[in-house]
C-alpha atoms as a PDB file:
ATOM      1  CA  UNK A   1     312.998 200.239  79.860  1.00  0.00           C
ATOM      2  CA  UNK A   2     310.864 202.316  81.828  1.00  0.00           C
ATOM      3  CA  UNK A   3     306.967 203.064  81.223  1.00  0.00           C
ATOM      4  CA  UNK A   4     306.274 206.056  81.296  1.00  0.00           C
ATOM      5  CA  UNK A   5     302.061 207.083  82.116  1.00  0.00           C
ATOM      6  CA  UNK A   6     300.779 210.132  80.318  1.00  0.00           C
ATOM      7  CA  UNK A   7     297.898 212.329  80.658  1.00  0.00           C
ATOM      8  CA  UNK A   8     296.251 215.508  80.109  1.00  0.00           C
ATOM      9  CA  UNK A   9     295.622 215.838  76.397  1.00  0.00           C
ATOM     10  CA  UNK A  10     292.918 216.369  74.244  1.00  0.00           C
ATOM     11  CA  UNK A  11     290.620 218.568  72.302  1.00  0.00           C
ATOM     12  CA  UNK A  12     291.072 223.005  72.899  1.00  0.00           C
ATOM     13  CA  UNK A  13     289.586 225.903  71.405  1.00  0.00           C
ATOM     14  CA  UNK A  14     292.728 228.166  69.862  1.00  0.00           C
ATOM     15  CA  UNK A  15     293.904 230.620  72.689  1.00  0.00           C
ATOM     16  CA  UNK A  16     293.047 227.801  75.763  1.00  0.00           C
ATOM     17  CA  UNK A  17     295.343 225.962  77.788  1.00  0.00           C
ATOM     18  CA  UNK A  18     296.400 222.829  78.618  1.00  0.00           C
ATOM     19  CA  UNK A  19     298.381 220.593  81.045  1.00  0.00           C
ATOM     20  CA  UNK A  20     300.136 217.563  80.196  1.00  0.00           C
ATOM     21  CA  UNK A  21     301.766 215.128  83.095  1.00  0.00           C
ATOM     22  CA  UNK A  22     303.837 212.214  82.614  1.00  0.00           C
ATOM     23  CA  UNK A  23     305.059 210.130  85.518  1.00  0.00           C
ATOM     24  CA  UNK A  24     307.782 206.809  85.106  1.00  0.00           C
ATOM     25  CA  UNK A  25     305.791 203.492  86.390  1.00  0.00           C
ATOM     26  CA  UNK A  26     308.639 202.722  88.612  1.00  0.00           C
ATOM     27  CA  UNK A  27     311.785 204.055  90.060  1.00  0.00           C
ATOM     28  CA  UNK A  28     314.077 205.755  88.269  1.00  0.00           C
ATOM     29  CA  UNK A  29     317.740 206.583  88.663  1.00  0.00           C
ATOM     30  CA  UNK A  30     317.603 210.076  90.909  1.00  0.00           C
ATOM     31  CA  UNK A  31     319.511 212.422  88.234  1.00  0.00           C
ATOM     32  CA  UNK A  32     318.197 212.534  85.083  1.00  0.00           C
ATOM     33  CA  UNK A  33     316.376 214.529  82.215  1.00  0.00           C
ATOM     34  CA  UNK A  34     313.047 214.675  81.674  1.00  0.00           C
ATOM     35  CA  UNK A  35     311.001 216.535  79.079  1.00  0.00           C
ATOM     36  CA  UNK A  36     308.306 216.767  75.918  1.00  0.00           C
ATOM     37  CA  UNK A  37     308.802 215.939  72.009  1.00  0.00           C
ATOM     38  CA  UNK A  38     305.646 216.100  69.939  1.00  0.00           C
ATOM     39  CA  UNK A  39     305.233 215.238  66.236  1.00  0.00           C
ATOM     40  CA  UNK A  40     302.545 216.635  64.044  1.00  0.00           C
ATOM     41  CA  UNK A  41     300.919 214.959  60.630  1.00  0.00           C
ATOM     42  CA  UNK A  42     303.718 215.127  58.164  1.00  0.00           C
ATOM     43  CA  UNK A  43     306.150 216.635  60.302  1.00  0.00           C
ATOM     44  CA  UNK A  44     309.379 215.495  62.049  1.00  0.00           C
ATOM     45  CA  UNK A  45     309.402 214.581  65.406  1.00  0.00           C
ATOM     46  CA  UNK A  46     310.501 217.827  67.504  1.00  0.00           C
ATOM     47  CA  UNK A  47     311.742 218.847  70.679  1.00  0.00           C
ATOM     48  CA  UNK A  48     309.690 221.012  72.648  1.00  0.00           C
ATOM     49  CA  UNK A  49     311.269 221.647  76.343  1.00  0.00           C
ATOM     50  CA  UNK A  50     313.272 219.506  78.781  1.00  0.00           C
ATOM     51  CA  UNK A  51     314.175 220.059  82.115  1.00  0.00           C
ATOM     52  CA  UNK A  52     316.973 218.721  84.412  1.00  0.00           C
ATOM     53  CA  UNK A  53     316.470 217.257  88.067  1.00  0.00           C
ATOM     54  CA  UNK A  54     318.331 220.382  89.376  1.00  0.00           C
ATOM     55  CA  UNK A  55     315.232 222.919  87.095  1.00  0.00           C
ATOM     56  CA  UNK A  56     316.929 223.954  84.291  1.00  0.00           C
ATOM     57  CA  UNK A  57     315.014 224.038  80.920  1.00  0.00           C
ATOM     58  CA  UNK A  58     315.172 224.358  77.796  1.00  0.00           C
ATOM     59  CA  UNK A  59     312.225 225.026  75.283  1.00  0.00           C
ATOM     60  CA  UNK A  60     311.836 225.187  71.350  1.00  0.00           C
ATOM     61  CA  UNK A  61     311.439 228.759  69.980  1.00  0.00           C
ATOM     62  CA  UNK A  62     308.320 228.101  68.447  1.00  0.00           C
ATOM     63  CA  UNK A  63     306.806 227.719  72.244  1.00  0.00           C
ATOM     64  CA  UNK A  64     308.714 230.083  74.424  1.00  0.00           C
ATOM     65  CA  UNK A  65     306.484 232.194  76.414  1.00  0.00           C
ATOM     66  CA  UNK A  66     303.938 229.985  75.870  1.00  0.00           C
ATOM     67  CA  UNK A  67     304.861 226.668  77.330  1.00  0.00           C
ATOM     68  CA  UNK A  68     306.181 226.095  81.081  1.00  0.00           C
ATOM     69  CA  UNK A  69     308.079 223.095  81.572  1.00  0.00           C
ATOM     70  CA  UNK A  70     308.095 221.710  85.333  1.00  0.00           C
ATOM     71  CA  UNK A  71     308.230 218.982  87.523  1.00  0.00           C
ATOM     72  CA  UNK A  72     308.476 217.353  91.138  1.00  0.00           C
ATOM     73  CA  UNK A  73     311.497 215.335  91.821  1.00  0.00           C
ATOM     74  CA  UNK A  74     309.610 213.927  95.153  1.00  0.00           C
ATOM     75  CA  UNK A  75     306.812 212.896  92.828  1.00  0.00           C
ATOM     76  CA  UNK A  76     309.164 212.363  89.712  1.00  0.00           C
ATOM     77  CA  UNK A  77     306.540 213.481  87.612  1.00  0.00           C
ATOM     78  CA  UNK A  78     307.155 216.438  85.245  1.00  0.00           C
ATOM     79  CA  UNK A  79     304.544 218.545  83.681  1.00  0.00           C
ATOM     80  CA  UNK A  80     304.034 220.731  80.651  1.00  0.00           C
ATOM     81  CA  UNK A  81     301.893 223.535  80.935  1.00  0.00           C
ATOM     82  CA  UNK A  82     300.502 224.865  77.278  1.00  0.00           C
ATOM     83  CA  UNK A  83     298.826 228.254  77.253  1.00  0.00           C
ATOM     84  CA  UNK A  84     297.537 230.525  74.082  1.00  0.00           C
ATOM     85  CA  UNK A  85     297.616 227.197  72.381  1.00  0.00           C
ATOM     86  CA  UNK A  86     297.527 227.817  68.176  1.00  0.00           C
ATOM     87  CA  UNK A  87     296.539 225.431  65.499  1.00  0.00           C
ATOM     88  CA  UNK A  88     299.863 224.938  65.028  1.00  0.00           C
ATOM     89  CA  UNK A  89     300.220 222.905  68.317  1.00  0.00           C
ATOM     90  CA  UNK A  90     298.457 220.081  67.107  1.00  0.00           C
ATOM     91  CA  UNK A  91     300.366 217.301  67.671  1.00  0.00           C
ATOM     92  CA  UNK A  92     301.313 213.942  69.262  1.00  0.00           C
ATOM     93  CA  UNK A  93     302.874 215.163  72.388  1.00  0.00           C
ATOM     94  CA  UNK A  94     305.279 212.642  73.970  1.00  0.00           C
ATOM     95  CA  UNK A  95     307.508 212.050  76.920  1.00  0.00           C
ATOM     96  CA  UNK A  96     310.809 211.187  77.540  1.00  0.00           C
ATOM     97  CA  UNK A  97     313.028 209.990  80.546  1.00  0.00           C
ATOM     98  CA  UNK A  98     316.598 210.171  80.152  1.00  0.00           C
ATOM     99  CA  UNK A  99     318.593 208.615  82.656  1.00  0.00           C
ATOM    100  CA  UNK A 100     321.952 208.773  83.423  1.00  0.00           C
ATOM    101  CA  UNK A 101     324.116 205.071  81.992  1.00  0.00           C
ATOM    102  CA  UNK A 102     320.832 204.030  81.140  1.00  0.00           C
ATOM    103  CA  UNK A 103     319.365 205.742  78.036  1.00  0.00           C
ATOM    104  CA  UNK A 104     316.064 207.244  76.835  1.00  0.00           C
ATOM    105  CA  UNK A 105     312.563 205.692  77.904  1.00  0.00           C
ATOM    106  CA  UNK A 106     309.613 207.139  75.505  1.00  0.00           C
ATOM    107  CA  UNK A 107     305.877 207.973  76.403  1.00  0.00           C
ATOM    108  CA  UNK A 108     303.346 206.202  74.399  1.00  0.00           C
ATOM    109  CA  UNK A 109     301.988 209.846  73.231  1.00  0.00           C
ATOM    110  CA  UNK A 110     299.174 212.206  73.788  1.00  0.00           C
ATOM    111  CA  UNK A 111     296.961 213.526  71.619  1.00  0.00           C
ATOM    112  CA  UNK A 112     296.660 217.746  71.567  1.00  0.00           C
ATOM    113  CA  UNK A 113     294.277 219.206  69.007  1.00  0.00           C
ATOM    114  CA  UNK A 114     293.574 222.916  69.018  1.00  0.00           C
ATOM    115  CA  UNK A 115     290.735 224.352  67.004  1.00  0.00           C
ATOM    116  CA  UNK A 116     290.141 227.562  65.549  1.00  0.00           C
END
């Protein structure tokens, strides 16, 4: 399985922003899916926004508009930029790597916590 290094969380007043990164600690397959889950006290583990080597995404309704999805195949490092955070987006934020014939690597999480 493949590591995968997060960073970027922490602690945000409600309407602030945020940027989380997550990068694999070694080479990965070149085609593959990359993207964000995040799980809140309580709550089911739930998608937020992926995004395919080639760009194309795919976010959760609850964040569209608000969330940008991104990342840089040269750097394979993808990137999830959270503005007008809520309350609500308090949450474990993790990443995932899925790579073609050879299945889904996990980030170890991120804390986000958004005050009001």
């Amino acid at each position: 399985q493949v590591q995968l290094v997060e960073s970027g969380g922490g602690l945000v007043q409600a309407g602030g922003s945020l940027r989380l990164s997550c990068a694999p600690s070694r080479t990965t397959f070149n085609v593959n899916v990359m993207g964000w889950y995040r799980q809140a006290p309580g709550k089911q583990r739930e998608l937020v926004a992926t995004i395919t080597t080639l760009g194309s995404t795919n976010y959760a309704d609850s964040v569209k508009g608000r969330f940008t999805i991104s990342r840089d195949n040269a750097k394979n490092t993808v990137y999830l930029q959270m503005s007008s955070l809520k309350p609500e987006d308090t949450a474990v934020y993790y990443c995932i790597l899925d790579q073609t014939y050879r299945g889904r690597s996990w980030g170890q999480g991120t804390q986000v916590t958004v005050s009001s």
